[in-house]
C-alpha atoms as a PDB file:
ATOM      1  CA  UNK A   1     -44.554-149.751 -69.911  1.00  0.00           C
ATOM      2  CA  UNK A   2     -41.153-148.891 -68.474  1.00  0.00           C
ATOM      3  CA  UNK A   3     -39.567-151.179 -65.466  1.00  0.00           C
ATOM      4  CA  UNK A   4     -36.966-149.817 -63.786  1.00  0.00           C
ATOM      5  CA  UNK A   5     -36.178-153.134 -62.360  1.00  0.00           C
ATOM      6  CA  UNK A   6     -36.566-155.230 -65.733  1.00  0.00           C
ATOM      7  CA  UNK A   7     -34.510-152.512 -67.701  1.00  0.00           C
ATOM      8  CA  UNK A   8     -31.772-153.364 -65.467  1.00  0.00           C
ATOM      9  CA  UNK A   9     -31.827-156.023 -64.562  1.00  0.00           C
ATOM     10  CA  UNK A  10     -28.738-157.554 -66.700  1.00  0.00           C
ATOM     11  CA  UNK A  11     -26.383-155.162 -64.622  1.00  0.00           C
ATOM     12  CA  UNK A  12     -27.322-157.630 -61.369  1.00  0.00           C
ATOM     13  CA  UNK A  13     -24.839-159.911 -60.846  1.00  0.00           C
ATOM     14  CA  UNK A  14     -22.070-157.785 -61.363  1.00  0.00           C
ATOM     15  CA  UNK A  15     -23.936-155.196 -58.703  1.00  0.00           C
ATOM     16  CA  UNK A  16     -26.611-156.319 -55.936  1.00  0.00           C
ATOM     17  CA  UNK A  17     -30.150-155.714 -55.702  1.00  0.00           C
ATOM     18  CA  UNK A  18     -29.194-153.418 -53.204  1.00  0.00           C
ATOM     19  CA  UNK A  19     -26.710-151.789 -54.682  1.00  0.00           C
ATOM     20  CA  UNK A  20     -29.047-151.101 -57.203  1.00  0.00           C
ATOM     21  CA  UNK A  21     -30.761-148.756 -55.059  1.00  0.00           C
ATOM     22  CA  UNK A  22     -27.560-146.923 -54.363  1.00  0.00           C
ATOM     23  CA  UNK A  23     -27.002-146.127 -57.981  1.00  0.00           C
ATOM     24  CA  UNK A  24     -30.531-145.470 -58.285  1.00  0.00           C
ATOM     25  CA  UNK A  25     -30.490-142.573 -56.318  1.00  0.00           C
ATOM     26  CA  UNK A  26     -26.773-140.956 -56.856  1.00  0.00           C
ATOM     27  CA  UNK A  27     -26.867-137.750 -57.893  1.00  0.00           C
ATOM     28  CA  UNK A  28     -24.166-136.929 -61.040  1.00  0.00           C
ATOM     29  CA  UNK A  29     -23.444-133.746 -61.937  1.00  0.00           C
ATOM     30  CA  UNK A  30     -21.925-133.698 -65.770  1.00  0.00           C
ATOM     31  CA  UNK A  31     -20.154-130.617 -67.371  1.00  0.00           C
ATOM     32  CA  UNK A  32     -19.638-130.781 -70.792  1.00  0.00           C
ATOM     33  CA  UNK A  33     -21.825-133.013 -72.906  1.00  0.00           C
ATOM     34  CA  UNK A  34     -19.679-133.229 -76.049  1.00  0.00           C
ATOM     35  CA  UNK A  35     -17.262-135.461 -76.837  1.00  0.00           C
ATOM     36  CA  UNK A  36     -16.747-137.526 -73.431  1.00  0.00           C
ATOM     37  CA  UNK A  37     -19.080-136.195 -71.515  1.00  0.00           C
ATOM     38  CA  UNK A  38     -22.035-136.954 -73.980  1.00  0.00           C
ATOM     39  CA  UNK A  39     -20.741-140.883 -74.196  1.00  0.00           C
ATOM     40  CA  UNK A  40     -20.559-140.562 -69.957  1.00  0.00           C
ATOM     41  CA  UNK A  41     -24.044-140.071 -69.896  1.00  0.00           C
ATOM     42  CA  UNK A  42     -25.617-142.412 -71.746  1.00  0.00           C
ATOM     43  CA  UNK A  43     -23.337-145.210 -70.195  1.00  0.00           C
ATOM     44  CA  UNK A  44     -24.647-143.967 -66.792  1.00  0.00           C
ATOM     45  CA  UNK A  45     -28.020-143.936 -67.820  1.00  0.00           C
ATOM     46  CA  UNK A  46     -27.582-147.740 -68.847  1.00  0.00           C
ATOM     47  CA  UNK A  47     -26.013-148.387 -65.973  1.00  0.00           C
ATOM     48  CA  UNK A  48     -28.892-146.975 -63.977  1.00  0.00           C
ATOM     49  CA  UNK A  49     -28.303-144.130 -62.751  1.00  0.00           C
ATOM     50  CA  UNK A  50     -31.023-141.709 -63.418  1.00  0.00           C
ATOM     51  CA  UNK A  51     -30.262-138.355 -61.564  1.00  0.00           C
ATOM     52  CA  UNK A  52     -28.220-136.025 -63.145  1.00  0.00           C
ATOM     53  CA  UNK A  53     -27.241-132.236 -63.679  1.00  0.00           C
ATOM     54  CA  UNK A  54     -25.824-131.340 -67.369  1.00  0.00           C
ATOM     55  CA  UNK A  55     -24.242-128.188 -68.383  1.00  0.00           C
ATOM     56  CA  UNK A  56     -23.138-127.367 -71.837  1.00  0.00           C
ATOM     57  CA  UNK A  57     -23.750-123.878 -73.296  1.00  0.00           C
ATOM     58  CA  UNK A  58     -22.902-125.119 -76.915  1.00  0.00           C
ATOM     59  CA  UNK A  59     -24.638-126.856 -80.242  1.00  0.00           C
ATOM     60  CA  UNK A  60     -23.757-130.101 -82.132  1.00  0.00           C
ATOM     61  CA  UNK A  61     -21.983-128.989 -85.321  1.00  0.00           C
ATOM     62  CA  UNK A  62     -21.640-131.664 -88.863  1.00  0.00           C
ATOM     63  CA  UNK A  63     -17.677-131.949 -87.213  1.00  0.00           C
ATOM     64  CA  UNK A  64     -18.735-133.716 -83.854  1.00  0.00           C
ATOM     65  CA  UNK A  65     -20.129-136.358 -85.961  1.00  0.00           C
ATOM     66  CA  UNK A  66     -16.950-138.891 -85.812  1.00  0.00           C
ATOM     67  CA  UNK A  67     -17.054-138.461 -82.064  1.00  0.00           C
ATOM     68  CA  UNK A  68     -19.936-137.056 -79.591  1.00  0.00           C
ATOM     69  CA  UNK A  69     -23.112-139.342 -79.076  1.00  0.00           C
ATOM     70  CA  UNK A  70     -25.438-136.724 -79.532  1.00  0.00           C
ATOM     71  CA  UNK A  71     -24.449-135.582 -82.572  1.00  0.00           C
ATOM     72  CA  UNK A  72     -26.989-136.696 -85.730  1.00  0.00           C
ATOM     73  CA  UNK A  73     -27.981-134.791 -89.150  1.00  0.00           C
ATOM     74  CA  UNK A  74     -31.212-134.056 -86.791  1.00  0.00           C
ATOM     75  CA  UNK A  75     -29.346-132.849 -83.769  1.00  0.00           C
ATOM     76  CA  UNK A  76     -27.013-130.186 -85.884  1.00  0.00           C
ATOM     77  CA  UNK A  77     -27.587-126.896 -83.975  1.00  0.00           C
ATOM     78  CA  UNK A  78     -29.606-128.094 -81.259  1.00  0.00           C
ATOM     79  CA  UNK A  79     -28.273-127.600 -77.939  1.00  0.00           C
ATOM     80  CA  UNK A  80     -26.041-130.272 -76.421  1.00  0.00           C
ATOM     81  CA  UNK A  81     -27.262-130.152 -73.028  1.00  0.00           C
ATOM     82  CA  UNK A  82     -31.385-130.684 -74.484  1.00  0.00           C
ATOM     83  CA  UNK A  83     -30.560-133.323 -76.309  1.00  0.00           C
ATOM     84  CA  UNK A  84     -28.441-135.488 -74.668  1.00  0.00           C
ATOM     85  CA  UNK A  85     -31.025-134.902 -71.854  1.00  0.00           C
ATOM     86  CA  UNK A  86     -33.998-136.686 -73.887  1.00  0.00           C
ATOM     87  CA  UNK A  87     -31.711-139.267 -74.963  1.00  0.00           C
ATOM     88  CA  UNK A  88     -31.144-140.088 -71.560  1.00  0.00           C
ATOM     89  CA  UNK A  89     -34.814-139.866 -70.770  1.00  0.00           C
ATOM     90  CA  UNK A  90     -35.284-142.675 -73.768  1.00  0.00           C
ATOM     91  CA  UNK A  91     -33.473-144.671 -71.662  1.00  0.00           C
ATOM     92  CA  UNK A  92     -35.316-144.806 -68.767  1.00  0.00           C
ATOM     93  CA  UNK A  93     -37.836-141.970 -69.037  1.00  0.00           C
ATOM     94  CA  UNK A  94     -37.800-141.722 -64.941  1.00  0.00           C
ATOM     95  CA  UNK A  95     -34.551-139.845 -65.130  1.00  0.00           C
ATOM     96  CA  UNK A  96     -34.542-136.154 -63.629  1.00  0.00           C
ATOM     97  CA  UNK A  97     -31.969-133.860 -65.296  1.00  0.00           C
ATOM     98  CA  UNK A  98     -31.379-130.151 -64.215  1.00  0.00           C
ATOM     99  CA  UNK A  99     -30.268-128.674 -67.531  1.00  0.00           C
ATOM    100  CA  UNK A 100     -27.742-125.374 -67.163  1.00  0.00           C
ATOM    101  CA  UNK A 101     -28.012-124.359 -70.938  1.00  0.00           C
ATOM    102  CA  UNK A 102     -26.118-121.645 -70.622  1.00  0.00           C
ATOM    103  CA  UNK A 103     -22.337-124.103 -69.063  1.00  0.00           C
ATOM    104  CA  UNK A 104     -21.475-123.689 -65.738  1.00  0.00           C
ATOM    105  CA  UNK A 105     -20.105-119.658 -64.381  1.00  0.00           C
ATOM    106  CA  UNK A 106     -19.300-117.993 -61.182  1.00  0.00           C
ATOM    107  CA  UNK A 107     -22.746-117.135 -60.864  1.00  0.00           C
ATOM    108  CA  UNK A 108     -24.174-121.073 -61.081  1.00  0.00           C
ATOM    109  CA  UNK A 109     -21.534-123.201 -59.771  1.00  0.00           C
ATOM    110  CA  UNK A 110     -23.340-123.593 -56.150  1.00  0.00           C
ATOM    111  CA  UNK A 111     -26.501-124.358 -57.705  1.00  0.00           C
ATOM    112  CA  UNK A 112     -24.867-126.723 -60.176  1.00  0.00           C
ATOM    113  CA  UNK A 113     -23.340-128.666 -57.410  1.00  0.00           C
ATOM    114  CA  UNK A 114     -26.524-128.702 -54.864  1.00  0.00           C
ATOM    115  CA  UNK A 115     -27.248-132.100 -54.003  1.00  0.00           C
ATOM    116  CA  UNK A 116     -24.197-133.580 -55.900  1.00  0.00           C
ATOM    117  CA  UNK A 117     -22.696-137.232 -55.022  1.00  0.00           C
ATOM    118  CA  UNK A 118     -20.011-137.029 -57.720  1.00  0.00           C
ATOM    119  CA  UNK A 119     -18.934-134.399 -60.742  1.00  0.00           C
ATOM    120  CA  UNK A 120     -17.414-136.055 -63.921  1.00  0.00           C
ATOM    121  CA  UNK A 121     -15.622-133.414 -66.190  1.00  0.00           C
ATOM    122  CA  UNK A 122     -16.778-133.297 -69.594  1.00  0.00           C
ATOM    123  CA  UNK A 123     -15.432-129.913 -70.310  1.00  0.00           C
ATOM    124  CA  UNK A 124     -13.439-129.355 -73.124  1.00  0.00           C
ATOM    125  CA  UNK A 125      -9.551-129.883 -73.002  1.00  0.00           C
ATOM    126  CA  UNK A 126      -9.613-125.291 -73.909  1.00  0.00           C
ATOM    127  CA  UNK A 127     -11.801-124.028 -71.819  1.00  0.00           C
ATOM    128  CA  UNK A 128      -9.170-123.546 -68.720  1.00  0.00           C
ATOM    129  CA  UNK A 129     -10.922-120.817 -66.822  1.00  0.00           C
ATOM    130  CA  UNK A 130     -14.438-122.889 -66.259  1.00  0.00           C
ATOM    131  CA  UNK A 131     -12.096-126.260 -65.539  1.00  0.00           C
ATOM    132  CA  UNK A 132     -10.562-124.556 -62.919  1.00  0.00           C
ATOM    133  CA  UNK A 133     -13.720-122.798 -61.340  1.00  0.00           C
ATOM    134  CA  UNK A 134     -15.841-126.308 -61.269  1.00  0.00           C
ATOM    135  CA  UNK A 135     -12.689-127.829 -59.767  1.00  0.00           C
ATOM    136  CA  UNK A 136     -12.209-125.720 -56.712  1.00  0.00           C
ATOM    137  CA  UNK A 137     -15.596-125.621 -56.205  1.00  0.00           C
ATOM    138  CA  UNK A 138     -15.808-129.752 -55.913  1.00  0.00           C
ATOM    139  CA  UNK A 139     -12.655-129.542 -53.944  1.00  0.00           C
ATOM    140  CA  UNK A 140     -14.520-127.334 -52.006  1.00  0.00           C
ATOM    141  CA  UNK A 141     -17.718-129.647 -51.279  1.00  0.00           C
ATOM    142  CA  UNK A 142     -15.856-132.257 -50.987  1.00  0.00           C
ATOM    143  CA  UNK A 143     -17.236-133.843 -54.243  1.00  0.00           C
ATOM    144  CA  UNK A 144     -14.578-136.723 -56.151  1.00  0.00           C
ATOM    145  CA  UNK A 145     -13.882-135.110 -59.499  1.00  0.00           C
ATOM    146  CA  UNK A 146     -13.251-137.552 -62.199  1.00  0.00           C
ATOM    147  CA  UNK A 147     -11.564-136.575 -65.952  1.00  0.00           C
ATOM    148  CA  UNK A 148     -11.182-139.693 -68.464  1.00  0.00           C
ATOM    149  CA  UNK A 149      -9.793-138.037 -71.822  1.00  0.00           C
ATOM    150  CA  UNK A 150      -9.610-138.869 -75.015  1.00  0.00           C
ATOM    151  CA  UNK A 151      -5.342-139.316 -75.894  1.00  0.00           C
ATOM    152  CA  UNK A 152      -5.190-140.931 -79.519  1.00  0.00           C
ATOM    153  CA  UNK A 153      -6.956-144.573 -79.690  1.00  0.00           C
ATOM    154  CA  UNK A 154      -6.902-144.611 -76.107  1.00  0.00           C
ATOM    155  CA  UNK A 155      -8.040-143.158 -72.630  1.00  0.00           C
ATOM    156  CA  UNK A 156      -5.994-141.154 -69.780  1.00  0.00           C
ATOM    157  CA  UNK A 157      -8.107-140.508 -66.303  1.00  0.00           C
ATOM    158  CA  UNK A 158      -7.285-138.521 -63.563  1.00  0.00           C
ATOM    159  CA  UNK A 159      -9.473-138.921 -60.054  1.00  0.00           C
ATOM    160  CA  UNK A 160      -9.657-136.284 -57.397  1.00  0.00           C
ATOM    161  CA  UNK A 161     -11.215-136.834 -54.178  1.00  0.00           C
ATOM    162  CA  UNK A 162     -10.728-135.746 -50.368  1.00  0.00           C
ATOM    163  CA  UNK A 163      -8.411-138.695 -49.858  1.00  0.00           C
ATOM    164  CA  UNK A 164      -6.126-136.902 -52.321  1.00  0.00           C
ATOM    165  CA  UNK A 165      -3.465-134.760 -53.883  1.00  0.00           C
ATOM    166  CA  UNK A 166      -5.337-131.568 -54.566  1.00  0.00           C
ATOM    167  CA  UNK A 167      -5.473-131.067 -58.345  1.00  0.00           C
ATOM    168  CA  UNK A 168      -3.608-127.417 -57.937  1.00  0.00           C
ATOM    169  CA  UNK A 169      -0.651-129.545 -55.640  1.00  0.00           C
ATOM    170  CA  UNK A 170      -1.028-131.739 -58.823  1.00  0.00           C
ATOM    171  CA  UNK A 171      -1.261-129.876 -62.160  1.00  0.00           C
ATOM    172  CA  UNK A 172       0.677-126.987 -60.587  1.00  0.00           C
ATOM    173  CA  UNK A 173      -1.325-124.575 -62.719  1.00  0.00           C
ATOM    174  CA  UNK A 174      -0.172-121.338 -60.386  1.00  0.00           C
ATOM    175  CA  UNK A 175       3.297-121.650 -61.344  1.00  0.00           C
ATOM    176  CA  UNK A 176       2.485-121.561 -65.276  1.00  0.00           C
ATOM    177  CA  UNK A 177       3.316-117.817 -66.763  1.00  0.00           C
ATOM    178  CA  UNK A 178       0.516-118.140 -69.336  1.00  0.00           C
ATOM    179  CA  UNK A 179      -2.717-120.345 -70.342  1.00  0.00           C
ATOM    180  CA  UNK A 180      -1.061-122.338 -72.809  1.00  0.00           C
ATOM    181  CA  UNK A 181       1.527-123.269 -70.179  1.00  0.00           C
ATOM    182  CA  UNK A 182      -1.797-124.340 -68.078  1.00  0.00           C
ATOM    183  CA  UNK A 183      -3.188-126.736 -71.016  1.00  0.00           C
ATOM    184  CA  UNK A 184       0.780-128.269 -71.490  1.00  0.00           C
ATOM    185  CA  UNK A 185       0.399-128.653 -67.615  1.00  0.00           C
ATOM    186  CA  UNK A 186      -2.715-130.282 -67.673  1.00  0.00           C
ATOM    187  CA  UNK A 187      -1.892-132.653 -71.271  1.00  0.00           C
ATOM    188  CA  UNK A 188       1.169-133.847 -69.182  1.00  0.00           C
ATOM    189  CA  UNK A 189      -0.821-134.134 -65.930  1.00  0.00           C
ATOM    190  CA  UNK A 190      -3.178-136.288 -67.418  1.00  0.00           C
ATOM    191  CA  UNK A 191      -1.390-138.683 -69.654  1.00  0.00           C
ATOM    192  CA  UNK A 192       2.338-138.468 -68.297  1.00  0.00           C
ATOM    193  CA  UNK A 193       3.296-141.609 -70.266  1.00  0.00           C
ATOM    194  CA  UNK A 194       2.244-140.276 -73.665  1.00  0.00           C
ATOM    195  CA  UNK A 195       1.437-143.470 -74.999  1.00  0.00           C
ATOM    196  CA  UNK A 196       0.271-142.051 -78.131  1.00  0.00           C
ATOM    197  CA  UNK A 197       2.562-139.536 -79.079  1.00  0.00           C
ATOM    198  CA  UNK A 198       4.328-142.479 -81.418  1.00  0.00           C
ATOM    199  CA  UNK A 199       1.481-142.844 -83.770  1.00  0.00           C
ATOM    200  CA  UNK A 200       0.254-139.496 -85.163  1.00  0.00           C
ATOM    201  CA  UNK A 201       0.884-139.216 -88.423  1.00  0.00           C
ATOM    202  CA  UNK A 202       0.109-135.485 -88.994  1.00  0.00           C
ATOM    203  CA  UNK A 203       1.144-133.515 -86.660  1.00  0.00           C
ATOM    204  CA  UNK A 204      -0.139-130.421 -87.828  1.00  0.00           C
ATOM    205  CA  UNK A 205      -3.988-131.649 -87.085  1.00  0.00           C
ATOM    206  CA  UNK A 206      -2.903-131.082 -83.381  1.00  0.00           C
ATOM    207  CA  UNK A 207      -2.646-127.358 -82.666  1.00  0.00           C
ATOM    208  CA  UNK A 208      -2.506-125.569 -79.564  1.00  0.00           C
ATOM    209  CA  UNK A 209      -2.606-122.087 -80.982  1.00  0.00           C
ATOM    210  CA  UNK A 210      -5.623-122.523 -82.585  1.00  0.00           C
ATOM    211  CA  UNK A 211      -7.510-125.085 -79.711  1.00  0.00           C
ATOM    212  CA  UNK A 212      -7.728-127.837 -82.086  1.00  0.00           C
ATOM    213  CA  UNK A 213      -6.595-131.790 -82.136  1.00  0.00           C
ATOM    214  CA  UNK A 214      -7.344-135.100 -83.920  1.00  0.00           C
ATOM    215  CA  UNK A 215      -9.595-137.457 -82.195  1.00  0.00           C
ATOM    216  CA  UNK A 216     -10.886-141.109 -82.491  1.00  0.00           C
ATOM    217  CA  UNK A 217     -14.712-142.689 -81.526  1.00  0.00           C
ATOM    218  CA  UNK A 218     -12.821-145.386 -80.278  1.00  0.00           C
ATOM    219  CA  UNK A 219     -11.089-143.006 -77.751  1.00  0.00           C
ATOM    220  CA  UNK A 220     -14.598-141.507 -76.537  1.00  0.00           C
ATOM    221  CA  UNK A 221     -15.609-145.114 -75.720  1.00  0.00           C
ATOM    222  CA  UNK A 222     -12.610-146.343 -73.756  1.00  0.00           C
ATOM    223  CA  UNK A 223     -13.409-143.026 -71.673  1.00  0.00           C
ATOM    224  CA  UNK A 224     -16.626-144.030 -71.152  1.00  0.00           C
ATOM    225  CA  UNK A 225     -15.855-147.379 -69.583  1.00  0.00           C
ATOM    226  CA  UNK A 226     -12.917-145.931 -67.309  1.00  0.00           C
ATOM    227  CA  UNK A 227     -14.727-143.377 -65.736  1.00  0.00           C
ATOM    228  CA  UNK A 228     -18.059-145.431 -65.109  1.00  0.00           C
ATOM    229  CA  UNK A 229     -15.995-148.358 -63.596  1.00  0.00           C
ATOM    230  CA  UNK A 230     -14.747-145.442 -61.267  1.00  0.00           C
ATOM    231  CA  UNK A 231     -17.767-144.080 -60.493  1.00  0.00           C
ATOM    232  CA  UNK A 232     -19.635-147.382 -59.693  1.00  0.00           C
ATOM    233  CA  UNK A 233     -16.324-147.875 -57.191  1.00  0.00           C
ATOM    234  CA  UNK A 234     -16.919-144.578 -55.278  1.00  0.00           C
ATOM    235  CA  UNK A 235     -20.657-145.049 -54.810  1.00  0.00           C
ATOM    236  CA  UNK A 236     -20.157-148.473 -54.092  1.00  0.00           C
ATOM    237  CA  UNK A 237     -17.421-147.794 -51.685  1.00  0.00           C
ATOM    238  CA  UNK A 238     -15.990-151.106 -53.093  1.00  0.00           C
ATOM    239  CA  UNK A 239     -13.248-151.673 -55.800  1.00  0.00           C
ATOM    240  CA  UNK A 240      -9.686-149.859 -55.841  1.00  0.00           C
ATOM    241  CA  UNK A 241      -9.815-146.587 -56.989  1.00  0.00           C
ATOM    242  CA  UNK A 242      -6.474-144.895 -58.251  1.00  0.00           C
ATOM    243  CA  UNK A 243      -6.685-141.417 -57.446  1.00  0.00           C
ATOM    244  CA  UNK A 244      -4.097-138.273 -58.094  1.00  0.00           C
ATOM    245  CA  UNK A 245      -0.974-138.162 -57.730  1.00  0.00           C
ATOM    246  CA  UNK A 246      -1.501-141.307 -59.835  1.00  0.00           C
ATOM    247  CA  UNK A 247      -3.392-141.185 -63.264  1.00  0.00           C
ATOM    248  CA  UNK A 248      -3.655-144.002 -65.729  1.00  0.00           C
ATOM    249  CA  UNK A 249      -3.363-144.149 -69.314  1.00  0.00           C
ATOM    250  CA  UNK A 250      -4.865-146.991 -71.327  1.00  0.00           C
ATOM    251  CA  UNK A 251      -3.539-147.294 -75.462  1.00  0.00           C
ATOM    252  CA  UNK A 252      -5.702-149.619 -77.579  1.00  0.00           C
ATOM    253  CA  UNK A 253      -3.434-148.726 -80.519  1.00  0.00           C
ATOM    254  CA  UNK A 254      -0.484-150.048 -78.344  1.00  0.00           C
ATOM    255  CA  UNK A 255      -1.958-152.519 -76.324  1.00  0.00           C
ATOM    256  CA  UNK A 256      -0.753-151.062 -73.289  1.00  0.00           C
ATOM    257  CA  UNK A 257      -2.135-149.919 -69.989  1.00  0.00           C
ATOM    258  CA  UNK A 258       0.360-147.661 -67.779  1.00  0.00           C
ATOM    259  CA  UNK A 259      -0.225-146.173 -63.813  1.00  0.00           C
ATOM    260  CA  UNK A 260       1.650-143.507 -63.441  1.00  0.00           C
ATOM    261  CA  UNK A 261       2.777-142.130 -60.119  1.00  0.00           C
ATOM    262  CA  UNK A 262       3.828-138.330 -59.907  1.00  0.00           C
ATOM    263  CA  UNK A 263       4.198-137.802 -56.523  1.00  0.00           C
ATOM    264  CA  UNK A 264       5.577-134.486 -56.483  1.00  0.00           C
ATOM    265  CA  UNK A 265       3.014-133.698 -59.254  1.00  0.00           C
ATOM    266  CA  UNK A 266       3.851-131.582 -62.623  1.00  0.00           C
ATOM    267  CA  UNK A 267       6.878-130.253 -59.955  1.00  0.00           C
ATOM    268  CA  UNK A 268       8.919-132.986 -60.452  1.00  0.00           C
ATOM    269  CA  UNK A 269      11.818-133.408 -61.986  1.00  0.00           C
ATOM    270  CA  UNK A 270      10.561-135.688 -65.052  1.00  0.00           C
ATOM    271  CA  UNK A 271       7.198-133.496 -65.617  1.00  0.00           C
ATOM    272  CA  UNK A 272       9.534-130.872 -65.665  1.00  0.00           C
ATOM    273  CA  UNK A 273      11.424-131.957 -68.557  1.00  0.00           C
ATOM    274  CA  UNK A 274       8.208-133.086 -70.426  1.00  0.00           C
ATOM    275  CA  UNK A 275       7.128-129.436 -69.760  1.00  0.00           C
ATOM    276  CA  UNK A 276      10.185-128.266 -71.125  1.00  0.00           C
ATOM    277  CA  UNK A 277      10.283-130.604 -74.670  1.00  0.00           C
ATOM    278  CA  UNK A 278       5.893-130.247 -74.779  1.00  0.00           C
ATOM    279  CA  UNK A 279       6.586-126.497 -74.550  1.00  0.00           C
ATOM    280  CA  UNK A 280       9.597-126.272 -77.175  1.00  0.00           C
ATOM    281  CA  UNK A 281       7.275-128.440 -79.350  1.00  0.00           C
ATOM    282  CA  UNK A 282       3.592-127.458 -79.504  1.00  0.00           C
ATOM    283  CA  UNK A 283       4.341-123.355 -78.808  1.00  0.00           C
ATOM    284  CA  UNK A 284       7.115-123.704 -81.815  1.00  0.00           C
END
């Protein structure tokens, strides 16, 4: 028979008893439950957390397989959001998930968010317009927002709470003239050091016109371990936790680990001239 307690109780030590009970009854709100956002779930399951809202309108397809936890030869065109809620649940079958099949719109946003402690963005890199919705409503609520990516063999997170730069001061997305000036915005935002530009070695894999890139397992699970840290800080209220206008960037490929601090956000004078090469390079 399940044991909360016993299940985890190899996480004590590292976390009190009573902090136990803290995670135990943080609410998480995940959108997206692909590539990251699957991989986030599962490690907060383990971790012990065990309430959670998932969104995901989309099915596991045969190419998700060198990437998203959910994805199995049993799993192809089932929906994302129902399975990676029974995986969860054969974890630690006391978890409660609220399951928004159809991703999070307009219409759902408030209901996705009742009762929310912290949202972690799962949404995929393309989909700008429901980003930017579940952002401003967070900002909103006052929820901390928290997007670790996949960049290469490695891992770039940005962290929005009250204590911070709004992510519009940040990622500047009004003064873009068009959406793919919005995603260069955001890739810049997000990893500003570009640790792994250096090491592609087809560049063609990584198109913006058609919403398409390379991406690495290894990348999902360096995500994974970012963003939980992070979240186990915030509930915690105990650990330093960078949040925007700095981001971090972590390369396994390179073995290197760079904070970066934009201060005046994608405004300043070095994002600008990213902007300007990105732009010259992927819209060629």
């Amino acid at each position: 028979m399940f044991d909360y307690d016993t299940a985890f109780s190899r996480n004590v030590g590292w976390i009190t008893e009573s902090e136990k009970d803290i995670i135990k009854n943080t609410k998480i709100a995940i959108a997206g439950l692909g590539g990251a956002g699957g991989e986030h779930a599962l490690t907060l399951a383990r971790m012990g957390f065990q309430h959670f809202h998932f969104a995901d309108f989309d099915e596991f397809e045969i190419h998700n397989f060198n990437r998203q936890a959910g994805a199995f030869t049993d799993t192809v065109e089932r929906p994302k959001c129902k399975v990676m809620a029974e995986m969860v649940k054969k974890i630690n079958p006391n978890i409660t998930v609220k399951q928004f099949n159809d991703g999070v719109n307009d219409e759902n946003v408030d209901e996705f968010f009742e009762g929310v402690d912290i949202y972690v963005d799962g949404i995929d890199f393309f989909a700008l317009h429901a980003r930017l919705s579940v952002y401003r409503k967070a900002e909103e609520k006052g929820i901390p927002n928290l997007l670790a990516a996949p960049f290469g063999m490695g891992a770039a997170m940005a962290i929005f709470t009250p204590e911070s730069m709004p992510f519009e001061q940040y990622y500047r997305f009004n003064d873009a003239k068009t959406d793919d000036e919005k995603f260069i915005k955001l890739l810049i935002g997000l990893g500003p050091a570009l640790l792994q530009k250096s090491y592609l070695v087809d560049e063609s894999t990584a198109d913006f016109k058609e919403k398409k890139g390379p991406s690495t397992p290894m990348a999902i699970k360096l995500c994974s371990g970012m963003l939980v840290t992070n979240v186990l800080k915030l509930v915690l209220k105990r650990g330093e936790v960078i949040v925007a206008p700095k981001v971090q960037q972590f390369d396994a490929y390179k073995n290197k680990f760079v904070v970066s601090n934009s201060r005046w956000g994608t405004r300043g004078p070095l994002q600008r001239l990213k902007f300007k090469i990105a732009k010259a390079k992927v819209l060629k």
